[in-house]
N, C-alpha and C. Protein backbone atom coordinates (compact mmCIF):
# COMPACT_ATOMS: atom_id res chain seq x y z
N UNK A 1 79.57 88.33 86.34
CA UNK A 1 80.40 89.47 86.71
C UNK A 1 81.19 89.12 87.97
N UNK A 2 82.38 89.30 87.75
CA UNK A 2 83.46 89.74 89.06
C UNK A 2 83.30 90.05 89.94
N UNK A 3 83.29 89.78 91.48
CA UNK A 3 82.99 90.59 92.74
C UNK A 3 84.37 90.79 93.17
N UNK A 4 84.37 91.87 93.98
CA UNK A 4 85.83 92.18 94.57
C UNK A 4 85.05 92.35 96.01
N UNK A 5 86.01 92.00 96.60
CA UNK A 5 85.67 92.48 98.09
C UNK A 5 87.42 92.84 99.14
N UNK A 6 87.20 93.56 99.51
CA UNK A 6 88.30 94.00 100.35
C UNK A 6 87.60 93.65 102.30
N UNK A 7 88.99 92.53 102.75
CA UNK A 7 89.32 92.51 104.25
C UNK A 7 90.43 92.82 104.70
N UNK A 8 90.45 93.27 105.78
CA UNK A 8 90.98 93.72 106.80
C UNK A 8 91.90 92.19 107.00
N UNK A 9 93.38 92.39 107.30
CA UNK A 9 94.07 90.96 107.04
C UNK A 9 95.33 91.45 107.99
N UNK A 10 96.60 90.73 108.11
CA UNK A 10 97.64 91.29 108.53
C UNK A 10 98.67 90.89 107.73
N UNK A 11 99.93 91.42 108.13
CA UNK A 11 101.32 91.03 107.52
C UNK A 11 101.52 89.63 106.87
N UNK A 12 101.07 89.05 108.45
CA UNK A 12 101.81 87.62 108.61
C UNK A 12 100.44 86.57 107.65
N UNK A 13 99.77 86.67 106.88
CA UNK A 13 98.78 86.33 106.43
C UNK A 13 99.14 85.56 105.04
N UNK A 14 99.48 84.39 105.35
CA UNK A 14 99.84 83.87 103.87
C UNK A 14 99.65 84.09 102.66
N UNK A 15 98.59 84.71 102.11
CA UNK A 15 98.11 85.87 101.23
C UNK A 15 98.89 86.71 101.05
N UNK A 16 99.08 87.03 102.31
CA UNK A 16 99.46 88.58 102.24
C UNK A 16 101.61 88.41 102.12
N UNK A 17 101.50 87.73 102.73
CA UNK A 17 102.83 87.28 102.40
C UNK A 17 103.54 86.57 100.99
N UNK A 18 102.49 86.25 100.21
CA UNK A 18 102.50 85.63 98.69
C UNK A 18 102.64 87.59 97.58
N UNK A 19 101.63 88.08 98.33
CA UNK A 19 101.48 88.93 97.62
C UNK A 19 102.52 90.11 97.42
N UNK A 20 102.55 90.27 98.54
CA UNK A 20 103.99 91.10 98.87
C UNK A 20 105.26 90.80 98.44
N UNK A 21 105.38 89.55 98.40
CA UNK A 21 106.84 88.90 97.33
C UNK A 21 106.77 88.95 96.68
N UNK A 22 105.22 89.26 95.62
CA UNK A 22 105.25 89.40 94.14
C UNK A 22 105.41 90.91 94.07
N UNK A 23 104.87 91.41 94.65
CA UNK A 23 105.17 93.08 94.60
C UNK A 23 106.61 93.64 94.82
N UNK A 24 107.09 92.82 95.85
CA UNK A 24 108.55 93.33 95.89
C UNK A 24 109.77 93.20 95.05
N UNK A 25 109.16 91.69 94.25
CA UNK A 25 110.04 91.01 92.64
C UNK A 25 109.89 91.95 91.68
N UNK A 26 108.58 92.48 91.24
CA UNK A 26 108.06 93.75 90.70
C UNK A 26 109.25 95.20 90.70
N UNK A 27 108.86 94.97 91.76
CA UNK A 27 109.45 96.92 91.68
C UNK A 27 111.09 96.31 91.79
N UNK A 28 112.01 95.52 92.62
CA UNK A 28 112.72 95.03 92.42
C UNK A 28 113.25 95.15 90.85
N UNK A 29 112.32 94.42 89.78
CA UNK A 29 112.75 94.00 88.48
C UNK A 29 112.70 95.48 88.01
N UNK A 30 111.68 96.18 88.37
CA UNK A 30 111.27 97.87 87.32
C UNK A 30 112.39 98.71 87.87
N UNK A 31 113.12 98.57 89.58
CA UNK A 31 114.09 99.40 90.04
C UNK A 31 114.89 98.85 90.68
N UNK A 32 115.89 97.97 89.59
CA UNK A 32 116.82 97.71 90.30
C UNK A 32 118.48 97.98 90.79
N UNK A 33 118.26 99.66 90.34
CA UNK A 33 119.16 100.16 91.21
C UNK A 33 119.37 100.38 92.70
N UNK A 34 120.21 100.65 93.33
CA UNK A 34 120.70 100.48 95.30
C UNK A 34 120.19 101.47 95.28
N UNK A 35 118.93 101.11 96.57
CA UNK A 35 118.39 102.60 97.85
C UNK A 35 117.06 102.97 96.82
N UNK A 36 116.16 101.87 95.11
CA UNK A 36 115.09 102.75 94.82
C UNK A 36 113.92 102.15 95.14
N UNK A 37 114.29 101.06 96.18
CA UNK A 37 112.90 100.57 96.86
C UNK A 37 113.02 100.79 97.81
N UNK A 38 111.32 101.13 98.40
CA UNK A 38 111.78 101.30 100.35
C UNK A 38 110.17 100.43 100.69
N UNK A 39 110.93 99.17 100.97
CA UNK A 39 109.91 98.28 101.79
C UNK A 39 109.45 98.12 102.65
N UNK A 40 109.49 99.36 103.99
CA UNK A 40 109.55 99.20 105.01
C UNK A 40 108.25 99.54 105.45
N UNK A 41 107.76 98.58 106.63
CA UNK A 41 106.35 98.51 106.85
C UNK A 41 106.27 97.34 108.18
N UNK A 42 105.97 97.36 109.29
CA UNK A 42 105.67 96.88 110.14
C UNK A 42 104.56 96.20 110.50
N UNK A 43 104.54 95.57 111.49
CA UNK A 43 103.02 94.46 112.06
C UNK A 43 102.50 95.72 112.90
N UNK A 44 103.17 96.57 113.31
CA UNK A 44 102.51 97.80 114.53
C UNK A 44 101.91 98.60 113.75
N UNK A 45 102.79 98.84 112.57
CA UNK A 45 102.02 100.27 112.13
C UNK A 45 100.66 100.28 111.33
N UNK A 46 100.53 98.69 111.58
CA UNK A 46 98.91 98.73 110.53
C UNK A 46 98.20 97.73 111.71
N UNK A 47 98.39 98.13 112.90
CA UNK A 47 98.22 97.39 114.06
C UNK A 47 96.39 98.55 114.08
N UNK A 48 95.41 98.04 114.87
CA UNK A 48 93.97 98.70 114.67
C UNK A 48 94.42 99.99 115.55
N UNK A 49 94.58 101.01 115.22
CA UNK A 49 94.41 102.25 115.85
C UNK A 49 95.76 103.30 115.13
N UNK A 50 96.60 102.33 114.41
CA UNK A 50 97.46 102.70 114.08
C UNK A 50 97.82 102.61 112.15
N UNK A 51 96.58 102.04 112.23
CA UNK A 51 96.57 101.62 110.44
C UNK A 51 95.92 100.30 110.33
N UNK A 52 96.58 99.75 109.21
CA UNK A 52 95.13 98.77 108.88
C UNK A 52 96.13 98.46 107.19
N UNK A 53 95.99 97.15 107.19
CA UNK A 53 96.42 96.23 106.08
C UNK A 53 95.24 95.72 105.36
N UNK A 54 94.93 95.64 104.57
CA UNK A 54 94.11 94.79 103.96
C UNK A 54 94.37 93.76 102.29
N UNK A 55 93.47 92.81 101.99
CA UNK A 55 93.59 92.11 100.83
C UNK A 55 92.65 92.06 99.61
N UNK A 56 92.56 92.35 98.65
CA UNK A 56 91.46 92.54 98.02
C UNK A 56 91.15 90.76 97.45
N UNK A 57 90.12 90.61 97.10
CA UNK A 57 89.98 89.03 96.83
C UNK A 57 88.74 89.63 95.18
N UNK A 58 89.17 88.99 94.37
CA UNK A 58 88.54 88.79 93.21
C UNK A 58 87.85 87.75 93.23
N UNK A 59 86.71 87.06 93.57
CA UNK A 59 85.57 85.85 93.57
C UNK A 59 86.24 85.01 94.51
N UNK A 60 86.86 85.67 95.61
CA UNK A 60 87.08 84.81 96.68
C UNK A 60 88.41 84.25 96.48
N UNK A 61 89.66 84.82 95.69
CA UNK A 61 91.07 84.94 95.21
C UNK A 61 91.92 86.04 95.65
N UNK A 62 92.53 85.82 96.55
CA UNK A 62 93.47 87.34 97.24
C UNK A 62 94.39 87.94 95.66
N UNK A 63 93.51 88.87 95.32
CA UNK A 63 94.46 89.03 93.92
C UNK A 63 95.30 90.46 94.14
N UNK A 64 95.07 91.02 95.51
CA UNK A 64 95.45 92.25 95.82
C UNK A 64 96.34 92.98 97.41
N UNK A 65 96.49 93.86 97.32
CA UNK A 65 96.97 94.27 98.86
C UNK A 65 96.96 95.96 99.10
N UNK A 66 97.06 96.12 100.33
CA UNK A 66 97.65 97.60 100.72
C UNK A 66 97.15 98.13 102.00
N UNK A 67 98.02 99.07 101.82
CA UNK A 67 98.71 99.07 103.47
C UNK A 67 98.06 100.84 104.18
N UNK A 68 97.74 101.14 104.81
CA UNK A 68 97.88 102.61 105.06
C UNK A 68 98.38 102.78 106.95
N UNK A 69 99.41 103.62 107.41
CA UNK A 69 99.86 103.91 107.91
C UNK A 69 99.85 105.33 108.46
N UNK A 70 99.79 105.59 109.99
CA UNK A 70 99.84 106.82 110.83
C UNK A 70 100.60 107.74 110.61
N UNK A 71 101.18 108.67 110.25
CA UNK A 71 102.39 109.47 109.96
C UNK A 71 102.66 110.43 110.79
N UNK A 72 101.56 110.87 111.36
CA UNK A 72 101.04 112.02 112.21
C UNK A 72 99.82 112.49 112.91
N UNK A 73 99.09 113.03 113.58
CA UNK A 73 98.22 113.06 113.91
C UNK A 73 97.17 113.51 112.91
N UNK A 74 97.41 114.77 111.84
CA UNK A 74 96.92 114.62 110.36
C UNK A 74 97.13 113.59 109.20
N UNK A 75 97.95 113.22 109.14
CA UNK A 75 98.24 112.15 108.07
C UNK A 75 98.66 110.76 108.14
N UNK A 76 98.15 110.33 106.91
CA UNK A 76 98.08 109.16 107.39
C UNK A 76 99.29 108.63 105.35
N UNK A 77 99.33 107.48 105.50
CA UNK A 77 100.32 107.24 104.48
C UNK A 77 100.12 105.73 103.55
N UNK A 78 99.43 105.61 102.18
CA UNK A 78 99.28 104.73 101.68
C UNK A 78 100.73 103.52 101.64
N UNK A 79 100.60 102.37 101.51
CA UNK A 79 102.08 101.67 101.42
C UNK A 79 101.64 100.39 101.19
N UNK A 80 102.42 99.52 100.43
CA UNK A 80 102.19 98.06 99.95
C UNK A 80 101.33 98.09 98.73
N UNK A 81 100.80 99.20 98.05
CA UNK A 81 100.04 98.98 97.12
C UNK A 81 99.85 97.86 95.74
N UNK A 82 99.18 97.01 95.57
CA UNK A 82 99.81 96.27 94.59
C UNK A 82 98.67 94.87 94.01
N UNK A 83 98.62 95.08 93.02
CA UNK A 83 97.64 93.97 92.43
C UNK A 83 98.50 93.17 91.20
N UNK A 84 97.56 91.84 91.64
CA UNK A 84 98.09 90.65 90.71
C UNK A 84 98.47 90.95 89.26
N UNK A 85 99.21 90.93 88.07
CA UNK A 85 99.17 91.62 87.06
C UNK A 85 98.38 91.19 86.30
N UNK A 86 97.75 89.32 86.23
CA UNK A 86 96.59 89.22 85.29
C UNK A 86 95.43 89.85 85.37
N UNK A 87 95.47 90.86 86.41
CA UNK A 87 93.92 90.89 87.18
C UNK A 87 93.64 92.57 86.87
N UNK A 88 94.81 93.20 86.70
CA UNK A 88 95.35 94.85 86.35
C UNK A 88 94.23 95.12 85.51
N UNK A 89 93.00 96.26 85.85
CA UNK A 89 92.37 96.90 84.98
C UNK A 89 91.23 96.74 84.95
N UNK A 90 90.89 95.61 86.36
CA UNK A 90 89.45 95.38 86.83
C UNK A 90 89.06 96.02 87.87
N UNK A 91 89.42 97.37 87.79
CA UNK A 91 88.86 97.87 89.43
C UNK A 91 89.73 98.27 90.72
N UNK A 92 90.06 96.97 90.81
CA UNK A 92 91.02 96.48 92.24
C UNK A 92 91.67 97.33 92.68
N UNK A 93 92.42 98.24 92.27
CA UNK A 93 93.04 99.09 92.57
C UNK A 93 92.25 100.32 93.14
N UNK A 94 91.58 101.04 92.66
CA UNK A 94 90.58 101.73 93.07
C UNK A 94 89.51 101.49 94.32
N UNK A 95 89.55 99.92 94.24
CA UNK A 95 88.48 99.39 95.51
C UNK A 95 89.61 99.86 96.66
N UNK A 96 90.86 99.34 96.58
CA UNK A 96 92.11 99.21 97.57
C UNK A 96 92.41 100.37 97.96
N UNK A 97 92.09 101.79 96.99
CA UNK A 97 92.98 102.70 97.54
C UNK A 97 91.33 103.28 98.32
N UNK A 98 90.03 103.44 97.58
CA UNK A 98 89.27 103.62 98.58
C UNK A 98 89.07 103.03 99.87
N UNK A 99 89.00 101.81 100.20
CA UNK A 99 89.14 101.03 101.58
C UNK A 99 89.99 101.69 102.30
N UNK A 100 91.24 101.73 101.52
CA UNK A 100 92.13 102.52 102.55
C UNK A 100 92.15 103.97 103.09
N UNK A 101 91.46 104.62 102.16
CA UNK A 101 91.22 105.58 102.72
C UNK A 101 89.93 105.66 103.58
N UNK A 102 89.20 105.25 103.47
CA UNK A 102 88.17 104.62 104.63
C UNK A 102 88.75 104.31 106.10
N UNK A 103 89.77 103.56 106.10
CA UNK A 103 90.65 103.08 107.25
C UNK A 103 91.37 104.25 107.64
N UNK A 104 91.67 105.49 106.99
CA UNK A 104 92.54 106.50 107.47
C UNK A 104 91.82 107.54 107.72
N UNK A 105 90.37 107.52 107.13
CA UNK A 105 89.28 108.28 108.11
C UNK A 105 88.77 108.08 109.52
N UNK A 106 88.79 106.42 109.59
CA UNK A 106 88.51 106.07 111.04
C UNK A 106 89.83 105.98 111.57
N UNK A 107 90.73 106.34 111.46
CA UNK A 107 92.05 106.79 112.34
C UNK A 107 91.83 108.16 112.43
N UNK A 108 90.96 109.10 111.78
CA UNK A 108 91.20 110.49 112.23
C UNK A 108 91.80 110.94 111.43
N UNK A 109 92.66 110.92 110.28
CA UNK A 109 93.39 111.94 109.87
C UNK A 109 92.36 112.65 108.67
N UNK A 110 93.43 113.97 108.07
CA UNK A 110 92.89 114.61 107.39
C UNK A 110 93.22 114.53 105.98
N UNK A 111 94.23 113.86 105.64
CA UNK A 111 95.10 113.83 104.80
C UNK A 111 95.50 113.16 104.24
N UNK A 112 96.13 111.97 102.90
CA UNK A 112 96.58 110.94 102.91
C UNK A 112 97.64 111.49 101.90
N UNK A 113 98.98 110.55 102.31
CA UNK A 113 100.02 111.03 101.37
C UNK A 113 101.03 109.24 101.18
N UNK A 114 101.52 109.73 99.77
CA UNK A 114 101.78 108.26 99.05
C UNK A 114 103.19 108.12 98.19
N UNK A 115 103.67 107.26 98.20
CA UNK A 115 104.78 107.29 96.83
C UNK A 115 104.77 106.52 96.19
N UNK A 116 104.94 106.45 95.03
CA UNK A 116 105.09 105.31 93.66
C UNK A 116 106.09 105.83 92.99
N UNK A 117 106.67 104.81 92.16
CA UNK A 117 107.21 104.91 91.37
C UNK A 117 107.37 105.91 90.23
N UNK A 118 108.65 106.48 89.51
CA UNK A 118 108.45 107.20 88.28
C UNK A 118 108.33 106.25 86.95
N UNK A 119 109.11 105.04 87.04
CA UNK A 119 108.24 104.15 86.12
C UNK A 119 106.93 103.18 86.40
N UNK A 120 106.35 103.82 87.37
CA UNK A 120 104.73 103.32 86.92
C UNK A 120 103.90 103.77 86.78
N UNK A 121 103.48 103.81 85.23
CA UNK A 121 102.71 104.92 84.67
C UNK A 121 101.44 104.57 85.20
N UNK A 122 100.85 103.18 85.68
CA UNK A 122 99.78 102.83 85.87
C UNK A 122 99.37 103.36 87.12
N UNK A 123 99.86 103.19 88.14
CA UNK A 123 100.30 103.38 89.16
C UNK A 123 99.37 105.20 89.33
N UNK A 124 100.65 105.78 88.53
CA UNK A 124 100.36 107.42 89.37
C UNK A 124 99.88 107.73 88.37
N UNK A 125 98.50 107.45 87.03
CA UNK A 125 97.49 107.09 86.41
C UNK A 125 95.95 107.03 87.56
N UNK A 126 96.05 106.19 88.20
CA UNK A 126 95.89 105.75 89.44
C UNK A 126 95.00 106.41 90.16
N UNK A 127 96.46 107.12 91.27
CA UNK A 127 96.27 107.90 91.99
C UNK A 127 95.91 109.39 91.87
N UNK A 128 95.99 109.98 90.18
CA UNK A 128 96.06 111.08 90.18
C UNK A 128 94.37 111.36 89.48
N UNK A 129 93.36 109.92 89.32
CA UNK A 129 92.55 109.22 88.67
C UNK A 129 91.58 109.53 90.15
N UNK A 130 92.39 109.26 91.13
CA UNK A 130 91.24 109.13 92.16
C UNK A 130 91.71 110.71 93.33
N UNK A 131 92.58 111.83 92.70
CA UNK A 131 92.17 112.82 93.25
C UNK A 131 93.28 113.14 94.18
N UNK A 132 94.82 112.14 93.88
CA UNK A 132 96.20 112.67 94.55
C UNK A 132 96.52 113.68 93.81
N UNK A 133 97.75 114.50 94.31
CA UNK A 133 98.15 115.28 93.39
C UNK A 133 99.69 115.31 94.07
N UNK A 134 99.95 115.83 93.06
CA UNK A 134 102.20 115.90 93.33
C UNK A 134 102.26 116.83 94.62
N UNK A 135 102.78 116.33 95.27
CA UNK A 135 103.79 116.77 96.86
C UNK A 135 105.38 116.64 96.64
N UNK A 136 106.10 117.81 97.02
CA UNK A 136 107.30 117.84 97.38
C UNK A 136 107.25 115.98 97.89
N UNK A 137 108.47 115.18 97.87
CA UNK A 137 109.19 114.36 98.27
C UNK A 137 109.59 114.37 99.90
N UNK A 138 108.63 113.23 100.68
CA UNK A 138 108.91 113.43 102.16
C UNK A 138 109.63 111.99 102.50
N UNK A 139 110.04 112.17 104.09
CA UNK A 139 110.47 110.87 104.40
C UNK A 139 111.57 110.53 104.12
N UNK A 140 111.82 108.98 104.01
CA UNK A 140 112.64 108.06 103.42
C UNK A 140 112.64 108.41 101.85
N UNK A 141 111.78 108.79 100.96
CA UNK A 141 112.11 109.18 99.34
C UNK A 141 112.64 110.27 99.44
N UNK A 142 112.67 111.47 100.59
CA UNK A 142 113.71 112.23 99.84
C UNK A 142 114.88 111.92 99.17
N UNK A 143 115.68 110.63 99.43
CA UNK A 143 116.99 110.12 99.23
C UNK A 143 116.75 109.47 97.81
N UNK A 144 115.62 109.64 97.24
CA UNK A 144 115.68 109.22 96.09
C UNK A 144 114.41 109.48 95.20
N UNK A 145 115.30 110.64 94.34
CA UNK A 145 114.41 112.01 93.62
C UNK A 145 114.62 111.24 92.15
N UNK A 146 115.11 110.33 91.72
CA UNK A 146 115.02 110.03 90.32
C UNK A 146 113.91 108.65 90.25
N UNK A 147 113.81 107.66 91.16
CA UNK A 147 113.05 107.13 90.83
C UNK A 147 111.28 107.60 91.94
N UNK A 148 111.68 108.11 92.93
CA UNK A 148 110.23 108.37 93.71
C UNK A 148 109.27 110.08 93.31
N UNK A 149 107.92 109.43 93.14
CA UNK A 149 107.06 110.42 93.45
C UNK A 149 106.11 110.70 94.48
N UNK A 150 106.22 111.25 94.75
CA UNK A 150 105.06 111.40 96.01
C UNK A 150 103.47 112.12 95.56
N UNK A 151 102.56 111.77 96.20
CA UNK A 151 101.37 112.31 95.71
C UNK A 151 100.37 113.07 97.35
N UNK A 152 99.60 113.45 97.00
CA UNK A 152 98.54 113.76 98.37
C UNK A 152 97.20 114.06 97.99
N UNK A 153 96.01 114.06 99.09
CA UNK A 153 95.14 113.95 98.88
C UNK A 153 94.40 114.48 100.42
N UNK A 154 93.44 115.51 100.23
CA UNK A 154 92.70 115.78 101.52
C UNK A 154 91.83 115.09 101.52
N UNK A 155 91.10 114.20 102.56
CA UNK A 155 89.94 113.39 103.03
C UNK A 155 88.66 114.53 103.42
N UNK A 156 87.72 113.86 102.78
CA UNK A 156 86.84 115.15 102.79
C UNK A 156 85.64 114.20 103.79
């Protein structure tokens, strides 16, 4: 059997930098109309007190990523979400979005809020699997209501 394990990693993390180019070719290829990706994500904002990056590793294989971010003193904001596609349907995703919300409990917030895609069924499958639910459109996706959904979730 498969072990997954999720660490705590940063941006600049060759992993993490492999992984993120595959994720960004991804949504890139699924949306490639102007203004329906928003990649934006910093070394500060997942800096320890302020969020938290991590990598998921399948038997010791970075097959995964994701990001959660400060938004407010209640909320906190999933981002970078994204697993290898041979690997889709073992878990990983679920380990990633729990960790992260783990990481946005020890930041304090109350809240976690997210966006994905309208073509990824897997995706907001997902999230709505582990207890998000549809939110009005905040942020940077307001500017783009045909391809973004937003989701939320109270931390209990």
């Amino acid at each position: 059997m498969s072990i997954v394990t999720i660490r705590r990693s940063t941006l600049a993390d060759p992993e993490a930098i492999r992984l993120i180019t595959a994720l960004n070719a991804e949504l890139k290829s699924v949306f490639p109309e102007p203004g329906a990706t928003h990649f934006s994500l910093s070394a500060a904002q997942v800096s320890i007190g302020d969020g938290a990056f991590v990598l998921a590793y399948l038997d010791g294989v970075a097959v995964g990523c994701g990001a959660v971010r400060r938004v407010d003193p209640q909320t906190a904001e999933l981002k970078r979400m994204y697993v290898d596609p041979r690997v889709r349907g073992q878990g990983i995703g679920r380990a990633l979005v729990a960790a992260l919300e783990s990481e946005a409990r020890s930041l304090g917030v109350t809240n976690v809020v997210l966006e994905t895609g309208t073509r990824l069924p897997a995706a907001i499958g997902l999230y709505e699997a582990m207890g998000y639910r549809r939110i009005p459109l905040f942020g940077e996706y307001v500017s783009s209501p045909e391809t973004s959904l937003c989701f939320g979730k109270p931390l209990s």
